[in-house]
C-alpha atoms as a PDB file:
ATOM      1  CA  UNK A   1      93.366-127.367-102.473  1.00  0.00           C
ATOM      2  CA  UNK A   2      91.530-129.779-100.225  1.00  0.00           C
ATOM      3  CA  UNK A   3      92.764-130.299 -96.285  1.00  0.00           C
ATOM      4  CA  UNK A   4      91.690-134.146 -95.230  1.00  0.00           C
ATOM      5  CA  UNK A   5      92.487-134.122 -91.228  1.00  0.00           C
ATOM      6  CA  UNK A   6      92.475-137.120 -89.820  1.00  0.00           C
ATOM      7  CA  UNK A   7      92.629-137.445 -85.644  1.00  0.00           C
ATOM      8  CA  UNK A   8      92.955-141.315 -85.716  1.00  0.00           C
ATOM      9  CA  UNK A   9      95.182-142.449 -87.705  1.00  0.00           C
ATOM     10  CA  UNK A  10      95.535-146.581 -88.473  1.00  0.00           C
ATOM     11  CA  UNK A  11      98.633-148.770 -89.541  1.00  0.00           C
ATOM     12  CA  UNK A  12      97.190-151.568 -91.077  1.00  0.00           C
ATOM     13  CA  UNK A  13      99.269-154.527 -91.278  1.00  0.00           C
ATOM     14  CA  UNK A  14      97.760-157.181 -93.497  1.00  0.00           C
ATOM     15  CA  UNK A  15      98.284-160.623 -93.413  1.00  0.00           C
ATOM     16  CA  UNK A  16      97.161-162.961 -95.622  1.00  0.00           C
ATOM     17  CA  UNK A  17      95.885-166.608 -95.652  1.00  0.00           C
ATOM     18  CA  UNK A  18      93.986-169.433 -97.867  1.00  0.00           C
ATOM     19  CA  UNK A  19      91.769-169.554 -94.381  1.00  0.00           C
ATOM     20  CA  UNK A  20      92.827-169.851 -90.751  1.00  0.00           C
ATOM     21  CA  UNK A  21      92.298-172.244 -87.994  1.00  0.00           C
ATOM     22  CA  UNK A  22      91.125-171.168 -84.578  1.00  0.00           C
ATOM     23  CA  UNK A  23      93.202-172.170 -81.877  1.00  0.00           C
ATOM     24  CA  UNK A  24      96.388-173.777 -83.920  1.00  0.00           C
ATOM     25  CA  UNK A  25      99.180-171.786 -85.650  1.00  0.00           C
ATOM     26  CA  UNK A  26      98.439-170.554 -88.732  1.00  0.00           C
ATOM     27  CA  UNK A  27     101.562-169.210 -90.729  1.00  0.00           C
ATOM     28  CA  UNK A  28     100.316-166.159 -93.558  1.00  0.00           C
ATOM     29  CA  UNK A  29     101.350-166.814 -97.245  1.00  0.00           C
ATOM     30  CA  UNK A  30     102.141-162.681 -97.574  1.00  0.00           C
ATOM     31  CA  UNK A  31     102.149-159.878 -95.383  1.00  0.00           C
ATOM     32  CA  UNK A  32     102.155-156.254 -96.452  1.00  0.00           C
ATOM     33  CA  UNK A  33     101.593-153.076 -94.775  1.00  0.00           C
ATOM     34  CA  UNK A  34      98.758-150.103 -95.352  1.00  0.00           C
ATOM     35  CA  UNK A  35      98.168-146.553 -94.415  1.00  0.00           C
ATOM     36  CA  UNK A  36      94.361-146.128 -92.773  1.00  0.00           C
ATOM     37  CA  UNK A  37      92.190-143.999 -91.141  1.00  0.00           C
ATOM     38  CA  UNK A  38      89.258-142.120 -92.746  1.00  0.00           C
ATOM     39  CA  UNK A  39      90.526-138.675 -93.837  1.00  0.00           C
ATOM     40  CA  UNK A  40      93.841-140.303 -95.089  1.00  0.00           C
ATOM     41  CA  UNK A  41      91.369-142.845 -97.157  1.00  0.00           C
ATOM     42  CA  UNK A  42      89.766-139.370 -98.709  1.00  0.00           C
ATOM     43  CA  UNK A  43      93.500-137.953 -99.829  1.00  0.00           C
ATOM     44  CA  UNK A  44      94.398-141.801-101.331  1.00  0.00           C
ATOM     45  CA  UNK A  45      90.960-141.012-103.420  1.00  0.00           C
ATOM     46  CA  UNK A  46      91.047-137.760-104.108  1.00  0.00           C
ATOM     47  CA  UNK A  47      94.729-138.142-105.326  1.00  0.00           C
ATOM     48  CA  UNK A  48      93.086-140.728-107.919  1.00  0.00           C
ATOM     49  CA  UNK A  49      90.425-138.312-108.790  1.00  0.00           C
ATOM     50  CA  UNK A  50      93.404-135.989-109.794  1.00  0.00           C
ATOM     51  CA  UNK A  51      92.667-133.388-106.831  1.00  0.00           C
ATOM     52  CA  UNK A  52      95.506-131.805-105.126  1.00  0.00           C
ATOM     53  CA  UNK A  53      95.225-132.018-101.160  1.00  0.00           C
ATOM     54  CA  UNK A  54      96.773-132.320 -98.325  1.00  0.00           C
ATOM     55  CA  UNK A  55      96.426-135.064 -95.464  1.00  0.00           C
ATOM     56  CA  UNK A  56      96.861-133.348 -91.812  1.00  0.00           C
ATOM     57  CA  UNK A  57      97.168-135.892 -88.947  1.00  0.00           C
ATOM     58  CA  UNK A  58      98.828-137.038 -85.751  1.00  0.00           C
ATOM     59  CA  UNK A  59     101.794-139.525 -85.829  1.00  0.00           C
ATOM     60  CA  UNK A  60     104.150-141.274 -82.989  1.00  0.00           C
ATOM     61  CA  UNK A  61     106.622-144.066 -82.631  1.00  0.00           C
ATOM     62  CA  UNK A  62     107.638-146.957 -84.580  1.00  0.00           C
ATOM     63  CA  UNK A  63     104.278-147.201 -86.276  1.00  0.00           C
ATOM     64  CA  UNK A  64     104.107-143.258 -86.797  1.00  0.00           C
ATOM     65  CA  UNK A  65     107.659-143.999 -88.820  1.00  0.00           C
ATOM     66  CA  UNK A  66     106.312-146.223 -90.795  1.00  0.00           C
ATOM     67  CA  UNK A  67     102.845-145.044 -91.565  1.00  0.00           C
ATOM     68  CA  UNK A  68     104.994-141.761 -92.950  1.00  0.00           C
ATOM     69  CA  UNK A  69     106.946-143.723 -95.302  1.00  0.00           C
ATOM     70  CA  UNK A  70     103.954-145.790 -96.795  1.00  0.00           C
ATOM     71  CA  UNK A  71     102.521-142.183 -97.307  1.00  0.00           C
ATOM     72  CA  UNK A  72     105.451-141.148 -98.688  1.00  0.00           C
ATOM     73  CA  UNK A  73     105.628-143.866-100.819  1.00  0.00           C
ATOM     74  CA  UNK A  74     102.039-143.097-101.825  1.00  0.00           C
ATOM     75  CA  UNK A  75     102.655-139.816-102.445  1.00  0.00           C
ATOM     76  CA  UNK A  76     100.248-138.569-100.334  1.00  0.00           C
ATOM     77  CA  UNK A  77     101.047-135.315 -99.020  1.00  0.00           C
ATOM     78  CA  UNK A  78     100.960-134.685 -95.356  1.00  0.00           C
ATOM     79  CA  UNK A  79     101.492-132.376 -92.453  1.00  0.00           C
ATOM     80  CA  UNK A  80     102.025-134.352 -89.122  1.00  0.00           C
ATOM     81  CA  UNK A  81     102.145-133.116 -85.197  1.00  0.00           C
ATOM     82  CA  UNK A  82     104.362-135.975 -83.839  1.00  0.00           C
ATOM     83  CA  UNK A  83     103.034-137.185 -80.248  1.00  0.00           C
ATOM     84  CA  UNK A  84     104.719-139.475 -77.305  1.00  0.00           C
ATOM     85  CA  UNK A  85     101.911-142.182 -78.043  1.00  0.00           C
ATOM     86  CA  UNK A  86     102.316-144.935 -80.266  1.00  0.00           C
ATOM     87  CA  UNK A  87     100.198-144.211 -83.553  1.00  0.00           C
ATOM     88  CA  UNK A  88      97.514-147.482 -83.279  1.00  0.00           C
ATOM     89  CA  UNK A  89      97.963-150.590 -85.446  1.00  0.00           C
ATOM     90  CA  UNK A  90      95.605-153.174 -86.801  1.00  0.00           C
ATOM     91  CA  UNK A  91      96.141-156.544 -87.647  1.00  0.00           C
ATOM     92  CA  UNK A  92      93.912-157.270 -91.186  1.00  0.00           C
ATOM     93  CA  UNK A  93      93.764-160.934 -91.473  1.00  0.00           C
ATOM     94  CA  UNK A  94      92.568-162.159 -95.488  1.00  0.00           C
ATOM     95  CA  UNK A  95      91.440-165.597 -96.110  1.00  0.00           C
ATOM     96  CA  UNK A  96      91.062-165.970 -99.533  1.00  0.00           C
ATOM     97  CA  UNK A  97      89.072-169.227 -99.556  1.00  0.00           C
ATOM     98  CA  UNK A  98      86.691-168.088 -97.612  1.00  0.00           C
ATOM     99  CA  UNK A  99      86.249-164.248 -98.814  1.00  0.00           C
ATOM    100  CA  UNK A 100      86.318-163.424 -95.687  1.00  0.00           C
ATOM    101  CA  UNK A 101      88.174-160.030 -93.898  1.00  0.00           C
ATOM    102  CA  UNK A 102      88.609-160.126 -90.016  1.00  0.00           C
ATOM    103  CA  UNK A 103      90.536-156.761 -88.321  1.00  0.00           C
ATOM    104  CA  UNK A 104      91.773-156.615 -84.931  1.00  0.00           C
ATOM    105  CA  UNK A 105      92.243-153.051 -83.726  1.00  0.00           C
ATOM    106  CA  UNK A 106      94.993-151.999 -81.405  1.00  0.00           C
ATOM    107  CA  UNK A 107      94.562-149.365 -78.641  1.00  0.00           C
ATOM    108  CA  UNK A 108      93.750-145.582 -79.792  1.00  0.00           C
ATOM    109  CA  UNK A 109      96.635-143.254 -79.203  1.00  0.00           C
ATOM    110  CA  UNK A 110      96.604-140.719 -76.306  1.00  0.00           C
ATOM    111  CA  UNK A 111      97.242-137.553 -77.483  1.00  0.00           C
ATOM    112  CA  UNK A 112      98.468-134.689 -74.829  1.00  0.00           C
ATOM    113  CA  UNK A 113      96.706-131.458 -74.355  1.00  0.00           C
ATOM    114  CA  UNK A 114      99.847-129.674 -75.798  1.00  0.00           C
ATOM    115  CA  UNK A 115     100.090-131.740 -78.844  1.00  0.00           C
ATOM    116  CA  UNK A 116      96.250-130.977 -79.400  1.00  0.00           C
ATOM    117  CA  UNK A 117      97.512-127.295 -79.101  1.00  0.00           C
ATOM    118  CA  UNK A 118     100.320-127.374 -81.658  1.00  0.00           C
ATOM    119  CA  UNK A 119      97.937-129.340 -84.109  1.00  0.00           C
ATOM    120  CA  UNK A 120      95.500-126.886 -84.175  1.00  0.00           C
ATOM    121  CA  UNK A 121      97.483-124.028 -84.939  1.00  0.00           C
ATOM    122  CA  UNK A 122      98.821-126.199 -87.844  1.00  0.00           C
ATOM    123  CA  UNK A 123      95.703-126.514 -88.329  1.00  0.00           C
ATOM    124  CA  UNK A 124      94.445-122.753 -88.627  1.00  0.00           C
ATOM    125  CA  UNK A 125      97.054-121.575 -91.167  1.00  0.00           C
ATOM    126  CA  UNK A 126      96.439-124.234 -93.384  1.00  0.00           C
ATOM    127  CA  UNK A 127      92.390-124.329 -93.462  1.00  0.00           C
ATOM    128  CA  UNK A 128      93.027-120.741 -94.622  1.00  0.00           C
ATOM    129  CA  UNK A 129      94.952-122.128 -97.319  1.00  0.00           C
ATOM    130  CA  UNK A 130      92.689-124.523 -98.349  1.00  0.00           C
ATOM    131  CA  UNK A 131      89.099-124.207-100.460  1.00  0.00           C
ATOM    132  CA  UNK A 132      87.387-127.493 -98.783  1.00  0.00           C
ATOM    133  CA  UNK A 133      88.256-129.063 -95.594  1.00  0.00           C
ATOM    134  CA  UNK A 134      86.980-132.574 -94.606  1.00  0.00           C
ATOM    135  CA  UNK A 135      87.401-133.259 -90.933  1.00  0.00           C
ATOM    136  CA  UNK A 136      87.032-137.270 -91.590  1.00  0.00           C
ATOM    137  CA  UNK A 137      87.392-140.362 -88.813  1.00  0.00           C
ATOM    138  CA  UNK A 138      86.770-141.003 -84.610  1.00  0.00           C
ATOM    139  CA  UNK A 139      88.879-139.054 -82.078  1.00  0.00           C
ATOM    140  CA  UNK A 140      90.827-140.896 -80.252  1.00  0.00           C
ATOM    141  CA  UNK A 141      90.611-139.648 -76.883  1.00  0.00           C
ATOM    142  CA  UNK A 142      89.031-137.034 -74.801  1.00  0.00           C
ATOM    143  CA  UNK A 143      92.096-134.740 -75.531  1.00  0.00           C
ATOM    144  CA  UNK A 144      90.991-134.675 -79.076  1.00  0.00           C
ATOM    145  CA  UNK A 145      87.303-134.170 -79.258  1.00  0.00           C
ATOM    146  CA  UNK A 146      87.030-130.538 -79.589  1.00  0.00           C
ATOM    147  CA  UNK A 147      89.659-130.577 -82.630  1.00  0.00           C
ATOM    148  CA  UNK A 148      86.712-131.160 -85.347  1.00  0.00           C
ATOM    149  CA  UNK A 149      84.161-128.448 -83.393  1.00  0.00           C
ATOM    150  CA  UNK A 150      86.793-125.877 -83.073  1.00  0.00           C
ATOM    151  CA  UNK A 151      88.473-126.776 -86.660  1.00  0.00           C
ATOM    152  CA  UNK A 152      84.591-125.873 -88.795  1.00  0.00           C
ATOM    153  CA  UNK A 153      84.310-123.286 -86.796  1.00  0.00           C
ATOM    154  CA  UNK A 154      87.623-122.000 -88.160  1.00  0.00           C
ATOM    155  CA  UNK A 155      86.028-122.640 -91.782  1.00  0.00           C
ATOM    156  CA  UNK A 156      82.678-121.044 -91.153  1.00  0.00           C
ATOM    157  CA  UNK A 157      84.885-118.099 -89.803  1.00  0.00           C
ATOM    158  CA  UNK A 158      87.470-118.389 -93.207  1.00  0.00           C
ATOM    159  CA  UNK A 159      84.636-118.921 -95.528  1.00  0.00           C
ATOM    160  CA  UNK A 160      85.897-122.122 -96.177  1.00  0.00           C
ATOM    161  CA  UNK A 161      83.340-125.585 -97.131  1.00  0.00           C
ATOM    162  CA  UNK A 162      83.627-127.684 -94.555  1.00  0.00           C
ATOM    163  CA  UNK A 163      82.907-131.667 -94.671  1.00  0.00           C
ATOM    164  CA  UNK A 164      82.214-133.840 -91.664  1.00  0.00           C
ATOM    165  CA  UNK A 165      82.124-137.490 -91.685  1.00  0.00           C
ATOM    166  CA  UNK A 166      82.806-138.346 -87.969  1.00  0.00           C
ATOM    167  CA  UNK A 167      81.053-140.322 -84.964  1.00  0.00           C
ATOM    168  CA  UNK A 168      80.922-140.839 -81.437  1.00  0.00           C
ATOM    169  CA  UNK A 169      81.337-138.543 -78.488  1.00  0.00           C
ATOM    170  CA  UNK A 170      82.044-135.501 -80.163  1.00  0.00           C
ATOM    171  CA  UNK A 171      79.349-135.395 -83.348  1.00  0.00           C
ATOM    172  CA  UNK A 172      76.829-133.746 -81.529  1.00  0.00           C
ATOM    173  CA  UNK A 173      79.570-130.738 -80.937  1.00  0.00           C
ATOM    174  CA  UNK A 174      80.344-130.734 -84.373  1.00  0.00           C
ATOM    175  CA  UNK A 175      77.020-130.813 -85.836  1.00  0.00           C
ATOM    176  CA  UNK A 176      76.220-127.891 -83.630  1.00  0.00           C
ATOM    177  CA  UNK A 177      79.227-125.932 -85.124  1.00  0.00           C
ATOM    178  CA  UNK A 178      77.508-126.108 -88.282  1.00  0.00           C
ATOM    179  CA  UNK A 179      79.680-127.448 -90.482  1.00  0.00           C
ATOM    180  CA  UNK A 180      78.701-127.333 -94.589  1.00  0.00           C
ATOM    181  CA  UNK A 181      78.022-130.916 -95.646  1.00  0.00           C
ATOM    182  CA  UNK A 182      78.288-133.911 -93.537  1.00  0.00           C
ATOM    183  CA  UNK A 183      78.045-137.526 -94.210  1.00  0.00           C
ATOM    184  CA  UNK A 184      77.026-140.524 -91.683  1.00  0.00           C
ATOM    185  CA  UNK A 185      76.587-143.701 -92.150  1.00  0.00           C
ATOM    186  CA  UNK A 186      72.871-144.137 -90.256  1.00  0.00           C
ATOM    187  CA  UNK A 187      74.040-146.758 -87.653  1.00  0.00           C
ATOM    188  CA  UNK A 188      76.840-144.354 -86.555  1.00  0.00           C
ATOM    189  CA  UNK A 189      74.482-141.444 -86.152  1.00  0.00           C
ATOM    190  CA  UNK A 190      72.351-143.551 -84.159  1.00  0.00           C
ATOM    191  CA  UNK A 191      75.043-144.976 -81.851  1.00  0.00           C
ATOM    192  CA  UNK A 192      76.695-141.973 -81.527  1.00  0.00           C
ATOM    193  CA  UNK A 193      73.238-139.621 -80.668  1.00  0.00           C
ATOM    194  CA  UNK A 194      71.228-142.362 -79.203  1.00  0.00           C
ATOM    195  CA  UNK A 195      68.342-142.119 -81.285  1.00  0.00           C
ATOM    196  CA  UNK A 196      66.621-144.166 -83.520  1.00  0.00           C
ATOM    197  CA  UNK A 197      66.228-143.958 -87.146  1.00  0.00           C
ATOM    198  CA  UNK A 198      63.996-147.359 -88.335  1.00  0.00           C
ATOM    199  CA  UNK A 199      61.755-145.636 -90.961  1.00  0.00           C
ATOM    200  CA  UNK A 200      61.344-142.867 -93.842  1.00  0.00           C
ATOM    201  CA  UNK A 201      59.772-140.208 -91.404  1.00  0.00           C
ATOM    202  CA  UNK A 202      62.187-140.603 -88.810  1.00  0.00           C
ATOM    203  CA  UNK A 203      65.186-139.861 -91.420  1.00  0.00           C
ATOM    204  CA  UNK A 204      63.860-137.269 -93.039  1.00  0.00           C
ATOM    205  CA  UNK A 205      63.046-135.130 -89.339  1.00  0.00           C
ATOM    206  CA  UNK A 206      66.442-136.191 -89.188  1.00  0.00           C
ATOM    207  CA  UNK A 207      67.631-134.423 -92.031  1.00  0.00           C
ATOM    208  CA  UNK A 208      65.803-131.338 -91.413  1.00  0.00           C
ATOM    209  CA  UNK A 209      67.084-131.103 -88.357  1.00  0.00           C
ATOM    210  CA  UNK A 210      70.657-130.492 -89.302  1.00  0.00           C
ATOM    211  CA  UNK A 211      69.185-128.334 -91.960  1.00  0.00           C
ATOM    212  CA  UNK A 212      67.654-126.405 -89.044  1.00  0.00           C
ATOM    213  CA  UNK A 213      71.198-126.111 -87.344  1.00  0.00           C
ATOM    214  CA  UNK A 214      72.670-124.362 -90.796  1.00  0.00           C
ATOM    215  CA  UNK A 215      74.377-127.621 -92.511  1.00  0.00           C
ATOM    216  CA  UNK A 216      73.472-127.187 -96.266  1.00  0.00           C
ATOM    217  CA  UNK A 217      73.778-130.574 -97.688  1.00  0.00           C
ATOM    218  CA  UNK A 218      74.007-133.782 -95.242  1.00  0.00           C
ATOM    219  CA  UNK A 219      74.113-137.272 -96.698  1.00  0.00           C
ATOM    220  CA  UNK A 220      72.921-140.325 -94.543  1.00  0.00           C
ATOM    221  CA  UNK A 221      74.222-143.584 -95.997  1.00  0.00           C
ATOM    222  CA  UNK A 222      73.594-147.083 -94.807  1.00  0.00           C
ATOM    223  CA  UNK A 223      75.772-149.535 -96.611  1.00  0.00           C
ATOM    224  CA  UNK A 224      74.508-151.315 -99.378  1.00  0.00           C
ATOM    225  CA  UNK A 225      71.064-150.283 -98.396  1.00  0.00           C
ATOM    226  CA  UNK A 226      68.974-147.232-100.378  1.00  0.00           C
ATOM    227  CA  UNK A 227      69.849-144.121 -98.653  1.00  0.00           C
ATOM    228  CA  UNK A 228      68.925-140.293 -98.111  1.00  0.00           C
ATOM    229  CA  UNK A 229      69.936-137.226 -98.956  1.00  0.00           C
ATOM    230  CA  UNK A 230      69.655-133.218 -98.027  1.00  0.00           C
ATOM    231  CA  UNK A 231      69.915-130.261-100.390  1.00  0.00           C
ATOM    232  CA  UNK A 232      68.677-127.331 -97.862  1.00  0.00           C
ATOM    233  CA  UNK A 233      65.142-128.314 -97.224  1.00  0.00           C
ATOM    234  CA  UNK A 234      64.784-130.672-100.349  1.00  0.00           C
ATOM    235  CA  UNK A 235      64.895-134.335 -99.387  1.00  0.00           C
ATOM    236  CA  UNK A 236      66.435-137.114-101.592  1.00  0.00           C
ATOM    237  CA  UNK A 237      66.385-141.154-101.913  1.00  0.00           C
ATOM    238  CA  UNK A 238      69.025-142.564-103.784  1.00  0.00           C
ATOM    239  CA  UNK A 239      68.926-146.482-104.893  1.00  0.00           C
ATOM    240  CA  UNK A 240      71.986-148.279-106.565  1.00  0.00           C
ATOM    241  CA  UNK A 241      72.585-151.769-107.941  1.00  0.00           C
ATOM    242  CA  UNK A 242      73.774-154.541-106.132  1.00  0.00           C
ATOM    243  CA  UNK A 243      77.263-155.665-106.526  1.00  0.00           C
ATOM    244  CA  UNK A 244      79.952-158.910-105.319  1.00  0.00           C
ATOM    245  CA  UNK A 245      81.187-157.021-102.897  1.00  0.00           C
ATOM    246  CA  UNK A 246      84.697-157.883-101.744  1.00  0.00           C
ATOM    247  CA  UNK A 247      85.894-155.567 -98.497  1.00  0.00           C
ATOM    248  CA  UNK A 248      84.027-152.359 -97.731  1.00  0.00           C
ATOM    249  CA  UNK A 249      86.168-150.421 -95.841  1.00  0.00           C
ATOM    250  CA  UNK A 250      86.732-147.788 -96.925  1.00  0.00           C
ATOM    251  CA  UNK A 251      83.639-147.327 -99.295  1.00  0.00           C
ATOM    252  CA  UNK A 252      82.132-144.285 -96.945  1.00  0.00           C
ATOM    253  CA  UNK A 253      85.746-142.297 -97.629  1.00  0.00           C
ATOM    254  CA  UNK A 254      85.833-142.942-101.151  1.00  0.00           C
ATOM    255  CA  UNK A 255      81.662-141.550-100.958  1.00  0.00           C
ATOM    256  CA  UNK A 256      83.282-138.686 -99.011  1.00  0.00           C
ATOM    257  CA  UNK A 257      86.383-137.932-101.412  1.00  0.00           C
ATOM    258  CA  UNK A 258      83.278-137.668-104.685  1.00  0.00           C
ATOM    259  CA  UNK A 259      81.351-135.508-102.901  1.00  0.00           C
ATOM    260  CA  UNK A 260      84.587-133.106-102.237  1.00  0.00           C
ATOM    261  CA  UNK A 261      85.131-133.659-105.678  1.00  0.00           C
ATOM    262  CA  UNK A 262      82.113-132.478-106.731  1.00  0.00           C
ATOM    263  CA  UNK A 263      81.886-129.342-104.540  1.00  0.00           C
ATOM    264  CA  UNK A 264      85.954-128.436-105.942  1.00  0.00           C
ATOM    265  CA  UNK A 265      84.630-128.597-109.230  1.00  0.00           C
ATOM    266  CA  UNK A 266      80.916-126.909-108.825  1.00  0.00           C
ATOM    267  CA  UNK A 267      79.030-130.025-110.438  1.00  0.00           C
ATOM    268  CA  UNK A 268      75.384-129.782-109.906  1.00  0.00           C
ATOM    269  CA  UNK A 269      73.734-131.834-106.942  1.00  0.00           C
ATOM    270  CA  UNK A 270      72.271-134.772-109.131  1.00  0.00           C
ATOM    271  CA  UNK A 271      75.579-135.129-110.752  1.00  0.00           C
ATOM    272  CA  UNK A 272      78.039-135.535-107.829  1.00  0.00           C
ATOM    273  CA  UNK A 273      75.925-137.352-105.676  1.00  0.00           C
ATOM    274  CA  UNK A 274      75.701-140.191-108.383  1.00  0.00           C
ATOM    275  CA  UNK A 275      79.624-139.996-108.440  1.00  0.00           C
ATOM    276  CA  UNK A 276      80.210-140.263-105.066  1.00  0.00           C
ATOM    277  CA  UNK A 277      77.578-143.665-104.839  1.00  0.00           C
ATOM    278  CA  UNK A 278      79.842-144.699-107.772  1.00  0.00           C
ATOM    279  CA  UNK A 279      82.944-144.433-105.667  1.00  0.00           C
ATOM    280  CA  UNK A 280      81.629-146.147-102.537  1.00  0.00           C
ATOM    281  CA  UNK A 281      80.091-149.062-104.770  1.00  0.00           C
ATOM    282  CA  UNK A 282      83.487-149.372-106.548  1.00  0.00           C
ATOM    283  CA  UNK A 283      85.235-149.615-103.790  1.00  0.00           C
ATOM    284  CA  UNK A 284      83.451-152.326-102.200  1.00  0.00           C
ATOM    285  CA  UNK A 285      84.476-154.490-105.024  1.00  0.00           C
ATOM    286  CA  UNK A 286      87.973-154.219-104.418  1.00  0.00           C
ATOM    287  CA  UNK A 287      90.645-155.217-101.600  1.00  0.00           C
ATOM    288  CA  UNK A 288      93.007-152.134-101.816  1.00  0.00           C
ATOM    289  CA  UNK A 289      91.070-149.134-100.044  1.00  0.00           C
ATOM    290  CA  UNK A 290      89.957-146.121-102.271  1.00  0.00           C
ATOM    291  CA  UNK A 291      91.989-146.563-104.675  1.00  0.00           C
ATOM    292  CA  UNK A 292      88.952-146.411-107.488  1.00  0.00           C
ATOM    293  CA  UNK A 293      89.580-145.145-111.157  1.00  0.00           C
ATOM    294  CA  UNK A 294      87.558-142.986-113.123  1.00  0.00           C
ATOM    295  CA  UNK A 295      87.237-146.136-115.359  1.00  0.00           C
ATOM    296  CA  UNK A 296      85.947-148.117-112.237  1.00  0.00           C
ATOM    297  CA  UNK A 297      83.382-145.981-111.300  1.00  0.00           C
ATOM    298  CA  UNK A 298      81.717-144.573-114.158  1.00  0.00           C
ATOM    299  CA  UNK A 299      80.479-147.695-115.044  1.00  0.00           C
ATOM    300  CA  UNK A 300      78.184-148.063-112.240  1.00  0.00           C
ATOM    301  CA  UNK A 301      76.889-143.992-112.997  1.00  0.00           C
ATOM    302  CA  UNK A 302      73.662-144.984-115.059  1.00  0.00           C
ATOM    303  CA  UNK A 303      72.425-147.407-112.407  1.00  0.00           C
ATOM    304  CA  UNK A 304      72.207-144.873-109.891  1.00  0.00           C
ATOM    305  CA  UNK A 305      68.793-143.193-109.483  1.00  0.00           C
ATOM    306  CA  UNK A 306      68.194-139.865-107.249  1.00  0.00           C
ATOM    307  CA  UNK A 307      64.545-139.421-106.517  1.00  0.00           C
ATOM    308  CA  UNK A 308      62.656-136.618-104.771  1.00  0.00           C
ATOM    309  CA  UNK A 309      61.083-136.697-101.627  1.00  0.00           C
ATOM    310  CA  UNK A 310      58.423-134.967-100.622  1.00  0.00           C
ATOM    311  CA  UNK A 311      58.667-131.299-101.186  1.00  0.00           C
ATOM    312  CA  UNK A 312      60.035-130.864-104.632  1.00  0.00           C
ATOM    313  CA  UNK A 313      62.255-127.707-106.265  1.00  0.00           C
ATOM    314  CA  UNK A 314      60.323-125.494-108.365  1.00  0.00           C
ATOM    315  CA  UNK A 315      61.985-125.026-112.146  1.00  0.00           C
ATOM    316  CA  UNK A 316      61.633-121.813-113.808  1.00  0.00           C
ATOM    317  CA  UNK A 317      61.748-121.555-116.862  1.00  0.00           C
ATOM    318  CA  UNK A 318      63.982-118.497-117.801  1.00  0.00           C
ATOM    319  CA  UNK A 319      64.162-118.850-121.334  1.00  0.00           C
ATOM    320  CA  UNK A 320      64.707-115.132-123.246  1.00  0.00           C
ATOM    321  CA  UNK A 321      61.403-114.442-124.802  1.00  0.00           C
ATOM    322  CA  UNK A 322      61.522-111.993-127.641  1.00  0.00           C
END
């Protein structure tokens, strides 16, 4: 089974519109509600993928209520630590006309230093259940931010693959902790580390220097841009067609969710790499959030090309010789 834990969980409320006028009241055609926030993204895909997991995350109030009985509805299965705060909310505003997506975020939750304490021994018993754990989204407050370091060091100690796709204060922390794969898109990494990534040397020292701190495969995307990849030492560019894209959120989860597919069922490196670009182009063609079919995404598998950089593997040839 696969753990998704999510610090910073979203209620999305969407509202939707032929197009909007600034400054005059402008009254929505439909409005429906969604369940966000990165990890939970991951369980909505993996669930498609036909992957049992479990979504761990923090939930409070009114929105907390509801955000459990969209997942319910979902049938996302989930393990909450219920807090005093509010869970956030964001206000997704669709204009059809225009093809244009505008969110407002609400204000992050804050999250005590006992809640933080009963999450993570929720958090301990079930990692040790689990075979991959993806530690997915921002933390919320400064409360928070040593739940993802202390959580992959729980993995590393269990034996357990770890995924990290997170940003801000705390990445460094978790990077340091080792964890087995992580994923970034490049303008987080360079926000969140102040450094600057501009050209092909600079992301490939990158690279190497997570491989130096023990991560084993590390993925650096950059929207619909060519990106880079790590296998150990072995360096990777990966290209992929253009596409109408419709709303990417969520394409980076869905790009998360194939590469824990991958890993759960041993697929070679080539392989789920190309499935998990599949997922995150998919995506990005849709307005529901990782929510992509096998059907959707295979069809974008031989467009995707994974190039060496660099130093390549050797091949042996260890064919029987009589």
């Amino acid at each position: 089974m696969i753990l998704t834990v999510t610090l910073n969980p979203l209620l999305e409320r969407r509202l939707f519109f032929n197009s909007i006028e600034l400054g005059r009241n402008n009254r929505c055609l439909k409005e429906t509600y969604a369940a966000g926030g990165k990890g939970i993204n991951v369980s909505r895909q993996l669930n498609f993928l036909g992957i049992q997991n479990q979504a761990l995350t923090f939930l409070g109030g009114n929105n907390g209520k509801v955000l459990r009985s969209i997942l319910t509805e979902e049938r996302i299965n989930f393990s909450v630590q219920s807090t005093k705060s509010e869970t956030r909310l964001a206000d997704v505003i669709i204009e059809s006309d225009l093809k244009r997506i505008t969110t407002f975020f609400g204000e992050n939750s804050h999250i005590t230093f006992d809640e933080v304490n009963e999450f993570k021994i929720k958090l301990e018993k079930m990692i040790q259940n689990s075979s991959i754990v993806v530690f997915s989204g921002s933390s919320p407050c400064k409360e928070t931010d040593d739940i993802f370091p202390y959580g992959i060091r729980l993995a590393n100690k269990y034996d357990k693959i770890s995924i990290l796709d997170t940003y801000g204060n705390h990445l460094e922390d978790c990077l340091n902790e080792a964890p087995t794969v992580v994923h970034n898109n490049l303008s987080e990494v360079e926000d969140s580390l102040s450094i600057k990534l501009h050209s092909e040397d600079e992301i490939i020292n990158y690279l190497k220097s997570l491989y130096s701190k023990g991560i084993k495969l590390s993925f650096l995307t950059d929207g619909a841009n060519q990106f880079y990849a790590a296998k150990f030492d072995f360096i990777y560019k990966i290209s992929f067609p253009n596409v109408d894209v419709i709303d990417s959120t969520g394409s980076g989860d869905a790009f998360t969710a194939g590469i824990a597919f991958g890993l759960e069922h041993s697929l070679v490196f080539d392989e789920f790499i190309k499935i998990a670009t599949a997922l995150g182009i998919a995506n990005a063609t849709k307005l529901a959030t990782c929510n992509v079919t096998k059907e959707e995404y295979e069809k974008y598998l031989p467009y995707i090309h994974v190039e060496s950089v660099g130093k390549k593997m050797k091949i042996i040839d260890d064919t029987p010789r009589y």
